[in-house]
N, C-alpha and C. Protein backbone atom coordinates (compact mmCIF):
# COMPACT_ATOMS: atom_id res chain seq x y z
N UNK A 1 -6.40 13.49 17.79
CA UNK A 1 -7.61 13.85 18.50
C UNK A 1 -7.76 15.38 18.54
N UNK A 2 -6.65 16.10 18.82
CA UNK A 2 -6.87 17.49 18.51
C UNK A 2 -7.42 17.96 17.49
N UNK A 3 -6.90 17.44 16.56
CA UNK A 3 -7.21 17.66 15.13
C UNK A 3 -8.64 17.90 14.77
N UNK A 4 -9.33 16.90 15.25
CA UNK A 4 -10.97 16.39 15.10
C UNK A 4 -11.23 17.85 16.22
N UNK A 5 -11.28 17.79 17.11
CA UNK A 5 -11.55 19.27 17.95
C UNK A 5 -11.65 20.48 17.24
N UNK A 6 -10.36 20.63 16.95
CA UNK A 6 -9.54 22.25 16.26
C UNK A 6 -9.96 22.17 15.30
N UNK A 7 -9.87 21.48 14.28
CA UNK A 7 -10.21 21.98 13.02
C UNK A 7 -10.99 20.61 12.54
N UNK A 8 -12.29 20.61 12.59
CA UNK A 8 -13.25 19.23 11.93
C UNK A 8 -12.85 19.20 10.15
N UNK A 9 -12.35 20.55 9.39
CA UNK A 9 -12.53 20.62 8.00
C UNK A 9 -11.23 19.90 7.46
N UNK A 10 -10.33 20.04 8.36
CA UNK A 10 -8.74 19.38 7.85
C UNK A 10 -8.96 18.19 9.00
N UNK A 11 -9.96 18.03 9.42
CA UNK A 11 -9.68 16.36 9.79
C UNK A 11 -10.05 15.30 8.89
N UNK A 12 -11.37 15.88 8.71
CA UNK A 12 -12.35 15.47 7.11
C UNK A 12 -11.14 14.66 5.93
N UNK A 13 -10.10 16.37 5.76
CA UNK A 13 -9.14 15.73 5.09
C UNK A 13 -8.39 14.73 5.16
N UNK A 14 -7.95 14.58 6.38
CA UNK A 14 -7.05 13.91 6.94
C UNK A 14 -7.76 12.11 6.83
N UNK A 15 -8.73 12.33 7.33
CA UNK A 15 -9.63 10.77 7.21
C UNK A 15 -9.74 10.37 5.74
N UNK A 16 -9.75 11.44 4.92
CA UNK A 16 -10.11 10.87 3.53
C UNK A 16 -8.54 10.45 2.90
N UNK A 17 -7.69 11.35 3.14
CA UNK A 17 -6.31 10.28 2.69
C UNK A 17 -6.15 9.11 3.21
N UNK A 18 -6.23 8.71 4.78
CA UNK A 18 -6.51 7.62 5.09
C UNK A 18 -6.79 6.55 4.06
N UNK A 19 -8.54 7.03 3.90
CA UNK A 19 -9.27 5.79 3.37
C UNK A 19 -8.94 5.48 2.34
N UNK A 20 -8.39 6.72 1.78
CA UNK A 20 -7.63 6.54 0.09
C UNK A 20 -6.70 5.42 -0.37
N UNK A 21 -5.63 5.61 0.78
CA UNK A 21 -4.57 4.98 1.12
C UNK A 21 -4.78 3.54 1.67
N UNK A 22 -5.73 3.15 2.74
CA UNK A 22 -6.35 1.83 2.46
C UNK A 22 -6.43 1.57 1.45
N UNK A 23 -7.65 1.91 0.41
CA UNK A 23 -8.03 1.61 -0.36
C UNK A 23 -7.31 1.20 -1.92
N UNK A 24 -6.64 2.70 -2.05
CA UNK A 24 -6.09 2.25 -3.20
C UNK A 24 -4.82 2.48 -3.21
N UNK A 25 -4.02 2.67 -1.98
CA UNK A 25 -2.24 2.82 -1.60
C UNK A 25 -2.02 4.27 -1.81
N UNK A 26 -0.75 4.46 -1.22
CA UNK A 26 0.03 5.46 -1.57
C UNK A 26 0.02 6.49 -1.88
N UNK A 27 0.32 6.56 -3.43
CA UNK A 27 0.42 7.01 -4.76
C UNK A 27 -1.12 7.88 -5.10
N UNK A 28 -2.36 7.09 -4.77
CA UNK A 28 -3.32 7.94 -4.65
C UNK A 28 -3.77 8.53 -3.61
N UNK A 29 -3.49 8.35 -2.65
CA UNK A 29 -3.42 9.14 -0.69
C UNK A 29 -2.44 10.31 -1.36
N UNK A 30 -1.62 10.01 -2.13
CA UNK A 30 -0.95 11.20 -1.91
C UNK A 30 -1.08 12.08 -3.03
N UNK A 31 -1.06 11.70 -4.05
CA UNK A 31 -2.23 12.82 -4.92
C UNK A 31 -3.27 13.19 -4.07
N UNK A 32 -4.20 12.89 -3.77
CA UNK A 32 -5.64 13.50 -3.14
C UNK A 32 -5.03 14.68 -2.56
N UNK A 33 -4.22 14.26 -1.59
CA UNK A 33 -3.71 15.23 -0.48
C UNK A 33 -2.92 16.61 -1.49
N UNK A 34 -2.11 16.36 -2.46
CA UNK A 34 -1.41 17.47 -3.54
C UNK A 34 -2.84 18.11 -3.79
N UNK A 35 -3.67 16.83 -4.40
CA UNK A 35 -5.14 18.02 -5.00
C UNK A 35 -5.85 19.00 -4.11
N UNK A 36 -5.36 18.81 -2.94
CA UNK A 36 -5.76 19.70 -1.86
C UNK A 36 -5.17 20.81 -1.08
N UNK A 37 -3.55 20.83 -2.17
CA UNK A 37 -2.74 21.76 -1.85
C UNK A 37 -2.54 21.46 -0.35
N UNK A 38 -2.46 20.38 0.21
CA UNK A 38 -1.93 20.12 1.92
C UNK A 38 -0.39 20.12 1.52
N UNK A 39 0.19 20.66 2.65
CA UNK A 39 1.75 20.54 2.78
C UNK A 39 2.27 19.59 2.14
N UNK A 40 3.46 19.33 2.08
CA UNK A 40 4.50 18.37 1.63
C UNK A 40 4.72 17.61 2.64
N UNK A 41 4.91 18.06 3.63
CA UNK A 41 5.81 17.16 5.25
C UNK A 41 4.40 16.55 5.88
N UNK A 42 3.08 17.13 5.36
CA UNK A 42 1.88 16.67 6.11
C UNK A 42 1.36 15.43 5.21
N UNK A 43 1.32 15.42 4.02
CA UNK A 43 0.92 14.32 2.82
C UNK A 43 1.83 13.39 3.48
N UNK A 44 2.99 13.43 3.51
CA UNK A 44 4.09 11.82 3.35
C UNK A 44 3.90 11.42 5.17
N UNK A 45 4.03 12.48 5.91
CA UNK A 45 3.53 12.13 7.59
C UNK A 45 2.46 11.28 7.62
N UNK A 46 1.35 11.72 7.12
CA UNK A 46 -0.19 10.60 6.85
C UNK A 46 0.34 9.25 6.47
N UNK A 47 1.23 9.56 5.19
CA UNK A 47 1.20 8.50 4.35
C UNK A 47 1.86 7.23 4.96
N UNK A 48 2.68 7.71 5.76
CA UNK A 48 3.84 7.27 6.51
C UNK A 48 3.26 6.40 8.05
N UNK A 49 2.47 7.26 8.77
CA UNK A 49 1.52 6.72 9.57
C UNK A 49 0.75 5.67 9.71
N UNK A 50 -0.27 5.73 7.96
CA UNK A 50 -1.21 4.92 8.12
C UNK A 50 -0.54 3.20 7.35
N UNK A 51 0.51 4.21 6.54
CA UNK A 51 1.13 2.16 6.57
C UNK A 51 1.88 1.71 7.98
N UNK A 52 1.86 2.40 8.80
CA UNK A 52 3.27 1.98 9.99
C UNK A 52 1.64 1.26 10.52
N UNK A 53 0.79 1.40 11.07
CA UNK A 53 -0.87 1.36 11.42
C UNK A 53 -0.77 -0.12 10.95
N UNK A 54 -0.61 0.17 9.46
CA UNK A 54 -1.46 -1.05 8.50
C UNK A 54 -0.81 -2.48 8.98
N UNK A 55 0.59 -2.05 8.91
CA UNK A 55 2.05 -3.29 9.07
C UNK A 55 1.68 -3.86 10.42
N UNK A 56 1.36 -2.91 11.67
CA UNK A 56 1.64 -3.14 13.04
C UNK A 56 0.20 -3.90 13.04
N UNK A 57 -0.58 -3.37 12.50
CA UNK A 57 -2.29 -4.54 12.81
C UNK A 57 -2.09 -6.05 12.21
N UNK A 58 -2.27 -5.65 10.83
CA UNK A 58 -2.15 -7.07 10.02
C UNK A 58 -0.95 -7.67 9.93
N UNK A 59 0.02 -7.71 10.25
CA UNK A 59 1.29 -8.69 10.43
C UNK A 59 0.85 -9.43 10.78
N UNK A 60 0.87 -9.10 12.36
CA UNK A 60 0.35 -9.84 13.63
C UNK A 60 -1.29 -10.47 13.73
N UNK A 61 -2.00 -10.03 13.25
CA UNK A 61 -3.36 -10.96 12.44
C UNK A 61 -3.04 -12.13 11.76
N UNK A 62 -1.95 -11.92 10.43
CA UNK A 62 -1.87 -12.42 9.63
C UNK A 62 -1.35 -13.78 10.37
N UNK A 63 -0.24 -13.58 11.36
CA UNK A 63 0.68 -14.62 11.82
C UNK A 63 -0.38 -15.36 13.18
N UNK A 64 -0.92 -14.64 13.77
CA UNK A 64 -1.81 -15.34 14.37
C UNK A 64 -2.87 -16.56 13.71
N UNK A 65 -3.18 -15.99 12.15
CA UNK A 65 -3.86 -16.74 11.78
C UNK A 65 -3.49 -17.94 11.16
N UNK A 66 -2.21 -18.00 10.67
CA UNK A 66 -1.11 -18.58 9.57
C UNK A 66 -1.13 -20.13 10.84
N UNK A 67 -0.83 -19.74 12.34
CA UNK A 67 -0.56 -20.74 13.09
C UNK A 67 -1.88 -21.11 13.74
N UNK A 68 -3.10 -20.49 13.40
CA UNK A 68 -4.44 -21.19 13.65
C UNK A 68 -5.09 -20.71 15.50
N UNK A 69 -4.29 -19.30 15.64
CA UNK A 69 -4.25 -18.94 17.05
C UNK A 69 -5.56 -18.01 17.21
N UNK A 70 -5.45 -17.32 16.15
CA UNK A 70 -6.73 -16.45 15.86
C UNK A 70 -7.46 -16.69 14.94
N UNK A 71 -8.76 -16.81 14.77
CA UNK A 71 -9.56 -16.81 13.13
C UNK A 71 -10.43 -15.67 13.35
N UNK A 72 -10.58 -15.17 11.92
CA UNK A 72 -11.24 -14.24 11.90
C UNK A 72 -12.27 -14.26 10.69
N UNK A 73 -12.99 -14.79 10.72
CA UNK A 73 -13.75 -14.99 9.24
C UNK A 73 -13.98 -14.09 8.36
N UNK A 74 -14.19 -12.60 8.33
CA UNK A 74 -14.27 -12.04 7.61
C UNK A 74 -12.96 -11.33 7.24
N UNK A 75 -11.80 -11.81 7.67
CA UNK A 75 -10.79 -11.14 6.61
C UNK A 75 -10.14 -12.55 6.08
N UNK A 76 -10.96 -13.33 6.29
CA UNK A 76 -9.91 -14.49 5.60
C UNK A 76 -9.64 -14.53 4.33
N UNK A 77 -10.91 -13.89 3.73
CA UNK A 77 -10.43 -13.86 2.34
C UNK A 77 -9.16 -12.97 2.16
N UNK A 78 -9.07 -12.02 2.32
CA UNK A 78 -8.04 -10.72 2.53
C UNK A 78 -6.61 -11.31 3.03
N UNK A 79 -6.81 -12.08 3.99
CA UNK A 79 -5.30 -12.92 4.01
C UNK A 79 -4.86 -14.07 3.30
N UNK A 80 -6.09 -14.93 2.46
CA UNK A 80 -5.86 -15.97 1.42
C UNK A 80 -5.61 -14.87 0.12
N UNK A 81 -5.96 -14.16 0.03
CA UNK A 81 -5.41 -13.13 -1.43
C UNK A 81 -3.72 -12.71 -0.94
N UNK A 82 -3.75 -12.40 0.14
CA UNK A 82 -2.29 -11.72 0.62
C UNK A 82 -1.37 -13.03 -0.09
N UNK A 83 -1.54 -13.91 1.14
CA UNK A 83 -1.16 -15.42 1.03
C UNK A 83 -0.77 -15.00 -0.49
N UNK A 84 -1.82 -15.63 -1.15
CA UNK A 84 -1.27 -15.85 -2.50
C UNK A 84 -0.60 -15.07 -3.25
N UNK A 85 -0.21 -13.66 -2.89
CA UNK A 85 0.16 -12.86 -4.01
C UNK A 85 1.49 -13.08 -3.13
N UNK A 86 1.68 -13.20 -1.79
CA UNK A 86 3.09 -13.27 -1.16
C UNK A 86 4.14 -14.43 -1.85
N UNK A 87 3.09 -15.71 -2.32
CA UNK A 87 3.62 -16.74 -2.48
C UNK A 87 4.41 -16.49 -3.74
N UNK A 88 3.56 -15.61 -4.90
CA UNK A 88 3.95 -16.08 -5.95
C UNK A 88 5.39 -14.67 -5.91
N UNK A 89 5.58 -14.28 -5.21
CA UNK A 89 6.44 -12.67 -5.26
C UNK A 89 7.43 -13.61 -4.39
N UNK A 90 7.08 -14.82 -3.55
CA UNK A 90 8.57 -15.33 -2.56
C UNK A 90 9.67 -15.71 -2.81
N UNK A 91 9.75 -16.50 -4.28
CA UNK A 91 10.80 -17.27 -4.91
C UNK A 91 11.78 -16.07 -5.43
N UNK A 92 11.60 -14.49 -6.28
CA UNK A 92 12.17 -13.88 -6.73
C UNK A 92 12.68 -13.20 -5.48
N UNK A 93 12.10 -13.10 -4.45
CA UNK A 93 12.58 -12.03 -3.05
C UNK A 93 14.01 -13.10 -2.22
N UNK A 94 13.58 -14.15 -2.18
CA UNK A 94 14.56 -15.27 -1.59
C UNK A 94 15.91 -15.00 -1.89
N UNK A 95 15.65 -15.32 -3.06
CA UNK A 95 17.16 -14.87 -4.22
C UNK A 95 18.17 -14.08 -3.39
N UNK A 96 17.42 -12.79 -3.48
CA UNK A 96 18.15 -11.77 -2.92
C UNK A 96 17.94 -11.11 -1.30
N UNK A 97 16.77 -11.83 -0.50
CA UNK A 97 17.15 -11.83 1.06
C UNK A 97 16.67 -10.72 1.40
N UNK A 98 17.17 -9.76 2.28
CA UNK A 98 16.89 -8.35 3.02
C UNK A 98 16.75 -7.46 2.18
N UNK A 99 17.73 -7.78 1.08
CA UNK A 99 17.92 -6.31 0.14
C UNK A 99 16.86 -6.88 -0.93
N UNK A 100 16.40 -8.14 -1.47
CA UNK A 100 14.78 -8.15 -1.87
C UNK A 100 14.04 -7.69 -1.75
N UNK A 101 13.71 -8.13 -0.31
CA UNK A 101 12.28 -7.89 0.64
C UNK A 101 12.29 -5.95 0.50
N UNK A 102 13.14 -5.29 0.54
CA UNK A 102 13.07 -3.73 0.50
C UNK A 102 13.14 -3.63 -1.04
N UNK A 103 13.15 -4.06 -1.86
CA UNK A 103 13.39 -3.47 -2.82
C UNK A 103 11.87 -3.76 -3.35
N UNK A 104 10.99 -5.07 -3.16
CA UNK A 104 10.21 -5.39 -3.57
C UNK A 104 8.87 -4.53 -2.54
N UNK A 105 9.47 -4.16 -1.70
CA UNK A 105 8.63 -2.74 -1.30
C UNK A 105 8.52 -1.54 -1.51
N UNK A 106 9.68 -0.96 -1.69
CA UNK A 106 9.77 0.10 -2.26
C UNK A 106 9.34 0.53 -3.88
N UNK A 107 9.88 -0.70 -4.02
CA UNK A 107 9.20 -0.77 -6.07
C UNK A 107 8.36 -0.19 -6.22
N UNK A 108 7.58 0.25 -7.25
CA UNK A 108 5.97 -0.01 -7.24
C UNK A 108 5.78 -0.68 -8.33
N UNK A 109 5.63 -2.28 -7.63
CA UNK A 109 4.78 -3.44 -8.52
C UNK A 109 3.69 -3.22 -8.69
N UNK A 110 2.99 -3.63 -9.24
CA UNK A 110 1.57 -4.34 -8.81
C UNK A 110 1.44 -5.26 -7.72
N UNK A 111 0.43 -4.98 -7.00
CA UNK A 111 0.34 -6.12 -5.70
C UNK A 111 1.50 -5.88 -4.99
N UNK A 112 2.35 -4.80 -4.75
CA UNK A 112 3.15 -5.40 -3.61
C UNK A 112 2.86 -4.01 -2.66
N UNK A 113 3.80 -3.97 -1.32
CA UNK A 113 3.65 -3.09 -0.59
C UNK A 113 3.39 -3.31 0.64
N UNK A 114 3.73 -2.75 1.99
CA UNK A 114 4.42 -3.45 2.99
C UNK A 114 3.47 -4.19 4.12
N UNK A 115 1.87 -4.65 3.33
CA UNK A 115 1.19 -5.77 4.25
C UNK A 115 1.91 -7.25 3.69
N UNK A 116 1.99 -7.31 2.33
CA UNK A 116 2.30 -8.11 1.42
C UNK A 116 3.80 -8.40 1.54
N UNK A 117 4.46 -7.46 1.82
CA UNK A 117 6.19 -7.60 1.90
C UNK A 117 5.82 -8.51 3.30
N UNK A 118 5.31 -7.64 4.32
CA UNK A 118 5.49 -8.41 5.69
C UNK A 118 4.93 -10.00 5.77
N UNK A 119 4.48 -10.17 5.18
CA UNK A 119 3.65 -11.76 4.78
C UNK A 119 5.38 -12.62 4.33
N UNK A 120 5.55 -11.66 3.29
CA UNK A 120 6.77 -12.73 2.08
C UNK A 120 7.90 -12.58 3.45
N UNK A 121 8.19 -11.93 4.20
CA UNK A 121 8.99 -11.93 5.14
C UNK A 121 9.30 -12.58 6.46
N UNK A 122 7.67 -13.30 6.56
CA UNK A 122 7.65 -14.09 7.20
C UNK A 122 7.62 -15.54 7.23
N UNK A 123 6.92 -15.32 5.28
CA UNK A 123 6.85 -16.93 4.90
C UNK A 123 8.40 -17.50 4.70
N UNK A 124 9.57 -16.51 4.58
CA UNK A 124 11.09 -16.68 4.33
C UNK A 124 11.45 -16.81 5.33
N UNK A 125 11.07 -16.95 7.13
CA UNK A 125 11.18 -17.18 7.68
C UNK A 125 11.90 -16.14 8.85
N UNK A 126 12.22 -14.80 8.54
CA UNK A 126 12.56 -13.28 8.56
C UNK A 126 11.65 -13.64 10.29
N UNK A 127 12.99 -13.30 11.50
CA UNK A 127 12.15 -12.61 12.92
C UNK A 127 11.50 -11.16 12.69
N UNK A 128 10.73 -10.81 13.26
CA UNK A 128 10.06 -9.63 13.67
C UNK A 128 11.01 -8.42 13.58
N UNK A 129 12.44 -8.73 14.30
CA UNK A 129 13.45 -7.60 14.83
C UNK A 129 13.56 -7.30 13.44
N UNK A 130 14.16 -8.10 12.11
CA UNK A 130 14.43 -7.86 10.44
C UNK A 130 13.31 -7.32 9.97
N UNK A 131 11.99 -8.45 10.12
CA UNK A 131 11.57 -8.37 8.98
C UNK A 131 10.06 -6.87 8.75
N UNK A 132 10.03 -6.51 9.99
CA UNK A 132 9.43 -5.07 9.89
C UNK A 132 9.98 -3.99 9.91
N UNK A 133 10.99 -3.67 10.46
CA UNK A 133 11.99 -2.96 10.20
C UNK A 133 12.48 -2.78 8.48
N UNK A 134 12.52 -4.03 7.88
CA UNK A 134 12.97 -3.96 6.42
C UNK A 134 12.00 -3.05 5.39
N UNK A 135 10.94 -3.90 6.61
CA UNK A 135 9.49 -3.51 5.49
C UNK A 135 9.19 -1.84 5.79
N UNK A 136 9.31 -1.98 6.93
CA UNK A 136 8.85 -0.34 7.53
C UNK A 136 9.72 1.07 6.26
N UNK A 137 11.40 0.86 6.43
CA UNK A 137 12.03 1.51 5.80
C UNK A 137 11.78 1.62 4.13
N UNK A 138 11.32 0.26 3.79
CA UNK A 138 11.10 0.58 2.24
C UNK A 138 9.93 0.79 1.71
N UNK A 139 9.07 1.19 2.97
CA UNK A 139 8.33 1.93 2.69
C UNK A 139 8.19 3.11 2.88
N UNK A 140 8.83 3.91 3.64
CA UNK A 140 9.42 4.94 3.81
C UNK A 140 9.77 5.84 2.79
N UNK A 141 11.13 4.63 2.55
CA UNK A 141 11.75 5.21 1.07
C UNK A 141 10.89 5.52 -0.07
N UNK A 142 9.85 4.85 -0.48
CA UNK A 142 8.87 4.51 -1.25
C UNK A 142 7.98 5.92 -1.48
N UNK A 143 7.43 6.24 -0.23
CA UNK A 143 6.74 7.47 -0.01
C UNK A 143 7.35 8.37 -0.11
N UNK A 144 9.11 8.76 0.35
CA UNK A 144 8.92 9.70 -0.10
C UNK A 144 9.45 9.87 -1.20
N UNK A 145 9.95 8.85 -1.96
CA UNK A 145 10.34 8.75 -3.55
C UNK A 145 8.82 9.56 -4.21
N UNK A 146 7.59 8.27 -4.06
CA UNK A 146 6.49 9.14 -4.53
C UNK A 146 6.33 10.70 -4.67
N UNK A 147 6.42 11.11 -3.02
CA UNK A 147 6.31 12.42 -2.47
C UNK A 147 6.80 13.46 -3.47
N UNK A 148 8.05 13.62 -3.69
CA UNK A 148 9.08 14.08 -4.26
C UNK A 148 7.92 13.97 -5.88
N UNK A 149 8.36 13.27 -6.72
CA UNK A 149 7.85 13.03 -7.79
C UNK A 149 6.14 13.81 -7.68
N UNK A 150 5.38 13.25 -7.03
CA UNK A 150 3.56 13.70 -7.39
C UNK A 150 3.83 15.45 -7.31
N UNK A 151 4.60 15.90 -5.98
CA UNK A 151 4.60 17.03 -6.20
C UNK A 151 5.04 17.67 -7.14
N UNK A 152 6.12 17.30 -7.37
CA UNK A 152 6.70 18.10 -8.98
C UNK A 152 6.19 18.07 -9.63
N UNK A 153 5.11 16.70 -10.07
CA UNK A 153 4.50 16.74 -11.03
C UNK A 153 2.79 17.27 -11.37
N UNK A 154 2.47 17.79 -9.74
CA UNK A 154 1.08 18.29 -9.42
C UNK A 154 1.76 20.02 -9.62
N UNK A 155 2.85 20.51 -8.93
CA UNK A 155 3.08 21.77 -9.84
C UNK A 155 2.91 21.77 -10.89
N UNK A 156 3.88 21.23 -11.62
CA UNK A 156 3.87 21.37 -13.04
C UNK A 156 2.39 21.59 -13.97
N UNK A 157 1.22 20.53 -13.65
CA UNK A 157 0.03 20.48 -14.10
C UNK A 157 -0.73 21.43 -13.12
N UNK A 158 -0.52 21.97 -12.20
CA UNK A 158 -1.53 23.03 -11.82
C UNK A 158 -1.18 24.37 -11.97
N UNK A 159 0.11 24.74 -13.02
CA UNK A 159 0.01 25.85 -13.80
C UNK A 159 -0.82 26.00 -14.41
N UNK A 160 -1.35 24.54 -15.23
CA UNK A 160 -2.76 24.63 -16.16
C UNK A 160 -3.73 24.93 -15.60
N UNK A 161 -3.99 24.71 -14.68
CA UNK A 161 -5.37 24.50 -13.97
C UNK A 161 -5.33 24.48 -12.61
N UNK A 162 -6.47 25.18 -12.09
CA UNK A 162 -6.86 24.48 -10.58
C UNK A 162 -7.21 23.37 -10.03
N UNK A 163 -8.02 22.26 -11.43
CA UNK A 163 -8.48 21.20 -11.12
C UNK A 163 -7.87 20.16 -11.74
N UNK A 164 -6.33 20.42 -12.12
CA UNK A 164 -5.86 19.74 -12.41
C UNK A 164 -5.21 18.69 -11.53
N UNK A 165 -5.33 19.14 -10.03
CA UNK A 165 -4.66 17.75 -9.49
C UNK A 165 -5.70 17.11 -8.78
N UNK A 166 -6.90 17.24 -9.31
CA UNK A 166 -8.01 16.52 -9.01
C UNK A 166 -8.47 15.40 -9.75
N UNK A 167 -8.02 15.86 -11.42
CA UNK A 167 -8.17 15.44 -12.44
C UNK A 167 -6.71 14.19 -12.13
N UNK A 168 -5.74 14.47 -11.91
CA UNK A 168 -4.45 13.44 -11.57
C UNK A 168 -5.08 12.30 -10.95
N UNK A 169 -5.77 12.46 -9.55
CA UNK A 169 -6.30 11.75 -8.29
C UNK A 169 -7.46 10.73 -8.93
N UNK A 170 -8.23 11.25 -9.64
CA UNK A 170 -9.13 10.57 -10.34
C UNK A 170 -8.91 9.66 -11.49
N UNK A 171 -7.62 9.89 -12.20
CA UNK A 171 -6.78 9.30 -13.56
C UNK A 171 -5.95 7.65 -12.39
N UNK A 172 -5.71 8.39 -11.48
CA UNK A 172 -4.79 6.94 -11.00
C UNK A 172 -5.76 6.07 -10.32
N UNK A 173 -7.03 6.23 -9.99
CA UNK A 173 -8.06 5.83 -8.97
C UNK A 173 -8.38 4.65 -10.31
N UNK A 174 -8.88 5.23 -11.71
CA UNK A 174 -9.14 4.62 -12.35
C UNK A 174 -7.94 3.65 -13.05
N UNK A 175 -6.76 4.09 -13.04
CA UNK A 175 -5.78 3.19 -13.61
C UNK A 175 -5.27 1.91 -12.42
N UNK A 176 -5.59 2.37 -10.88
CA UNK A 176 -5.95 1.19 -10.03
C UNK A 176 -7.18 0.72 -10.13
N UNK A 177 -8.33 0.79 -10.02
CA UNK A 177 -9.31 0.02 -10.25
C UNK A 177 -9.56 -1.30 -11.58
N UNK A 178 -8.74 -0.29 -12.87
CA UNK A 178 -8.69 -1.27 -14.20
C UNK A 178 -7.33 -2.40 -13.73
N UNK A 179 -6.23 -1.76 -13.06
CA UNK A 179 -5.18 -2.91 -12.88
C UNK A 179 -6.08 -3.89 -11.66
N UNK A 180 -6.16 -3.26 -11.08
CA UNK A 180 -7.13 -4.12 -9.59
C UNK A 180 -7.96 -5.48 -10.94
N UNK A 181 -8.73 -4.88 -11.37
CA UNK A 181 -9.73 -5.87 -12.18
C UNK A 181 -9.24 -6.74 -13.31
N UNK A 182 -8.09 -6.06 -13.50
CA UNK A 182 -7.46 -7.17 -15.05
C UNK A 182 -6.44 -7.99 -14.23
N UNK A 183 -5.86 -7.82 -12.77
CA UNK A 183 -5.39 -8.63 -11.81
C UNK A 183 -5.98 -10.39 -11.40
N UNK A 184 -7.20 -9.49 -10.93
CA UNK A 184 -8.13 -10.37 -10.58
C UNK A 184 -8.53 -11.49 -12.13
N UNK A 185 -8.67 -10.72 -13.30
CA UNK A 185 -9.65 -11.48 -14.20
C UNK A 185 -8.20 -12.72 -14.38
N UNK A 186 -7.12 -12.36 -14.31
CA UNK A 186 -5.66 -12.79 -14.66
C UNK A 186 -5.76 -14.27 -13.97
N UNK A 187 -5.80 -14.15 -12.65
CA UNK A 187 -5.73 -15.13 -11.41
C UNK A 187 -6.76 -15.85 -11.98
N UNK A 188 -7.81 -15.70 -11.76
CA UNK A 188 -9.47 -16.27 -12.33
C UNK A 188 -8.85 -17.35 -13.30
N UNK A 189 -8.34 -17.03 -14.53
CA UNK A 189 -8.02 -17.84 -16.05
C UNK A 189 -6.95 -18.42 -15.27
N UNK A 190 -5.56 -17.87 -14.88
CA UNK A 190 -5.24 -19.32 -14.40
C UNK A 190 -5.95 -19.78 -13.47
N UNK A 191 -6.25 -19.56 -12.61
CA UNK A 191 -6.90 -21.02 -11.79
C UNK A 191 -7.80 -21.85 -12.76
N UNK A 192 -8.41 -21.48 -12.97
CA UNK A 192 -9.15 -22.12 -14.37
C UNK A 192 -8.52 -23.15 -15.16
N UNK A 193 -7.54 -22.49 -15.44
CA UNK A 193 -6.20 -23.76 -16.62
C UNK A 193 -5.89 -24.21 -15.76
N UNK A 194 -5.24 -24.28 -14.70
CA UNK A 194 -5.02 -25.27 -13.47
C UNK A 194 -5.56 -26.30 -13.23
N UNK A 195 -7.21 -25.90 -12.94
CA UNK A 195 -8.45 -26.95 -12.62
C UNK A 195 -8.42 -27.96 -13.97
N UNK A 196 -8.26 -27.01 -15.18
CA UNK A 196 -8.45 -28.06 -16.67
C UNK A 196 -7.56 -29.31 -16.20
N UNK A 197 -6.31 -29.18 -16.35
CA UNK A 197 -5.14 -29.58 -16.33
C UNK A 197 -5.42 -30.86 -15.35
């Protein structure tokens, strides 16, 4: 709240990694924030924040809804997509238990990341005390693995240029949007062969 007071121009900022980070995770929240030359300890703090935010809302949505306590119609779709991407990521996480569930957060899969971990953690049957805690830390780890890496690698390319880590932010926006869509077209064809079948 200070923030919005004191300085409206670095709050601006601050809201737009946010939405970034909704939107398209991480990895591009935290480029944006490099393309903006913001601190190091202030990028992964955001980053760090708005998933602790994300985990602590939708868990507890999710599980409310799973047992039919809450409905919410307009994110149902959003938790039948979770649902399903949790399901098909549960059988390989099982295997290996606690040290799964973190590893399959920290990774960077496709589709995974710690709304989706916290789902597979619960469908494994994981209490609250484990299974956010697991999720919380490997995402942690995750960010600042990223952290570490974008920056080195937003130096490196903004020797070339000034607008080179703008040009980064915009390269991964589009390499999530094409995985986002060849995801989706993926699911589509099987369900499709499914229905044949």
């Amino acid at each position: 709240m200070f923030k919005f007071i004191n300085s409206p121009e670095d709050a601006q900022i601050l809201i737009g990694m946010t939405a970034t980070d909704i939107m398209f995770g991480r990895a591009a929240a935290m480029a944006f924030g490099y393309s903006l030359f913001l601190p190091n300890a202030l990028v992964i703090m955001v980053c760090m924040i708005v998933e602790t935010i994300l985990v602590l809302i939708f868990y507890p949505l999710f599980v409310f809804s799973w047992h039919h306590l809450l409905i919410i119609k307009w994110l149902r779709n959003t938790f039948d997509r979770i649902h399903r991407v949790a399901e098909t990521h549960k059988g390989k996480i099982q295997r290996y238990g606690i040290i799964g569930l973190f590893a399959f957060v920290w990774f960077p899969f496709w589709m995974t990341g710690p709304v989706v971990g916290c789902v597979i953690g619960f469908l494994l049957g994981l209490k609250e005390r484990f299974n956010i805690p697991v999720v919380l830390a490997g995402t942690y780890v995750a960010i600042l693995g990223w952290g570490f890496f974008l920056r080195r690698f937003h130096e490196q390319v903004a020797a070339y240029s000034s607008y080179a880590g703008m040009v980064i932010f915009a390269i991964l926006i589009v390499i999530i949007l094409f995985g986002n869509l060849l995801h989706r077209t993926l699911q589509e064809k099987k369900k499709q062969n499914s229905n044949k079948q």
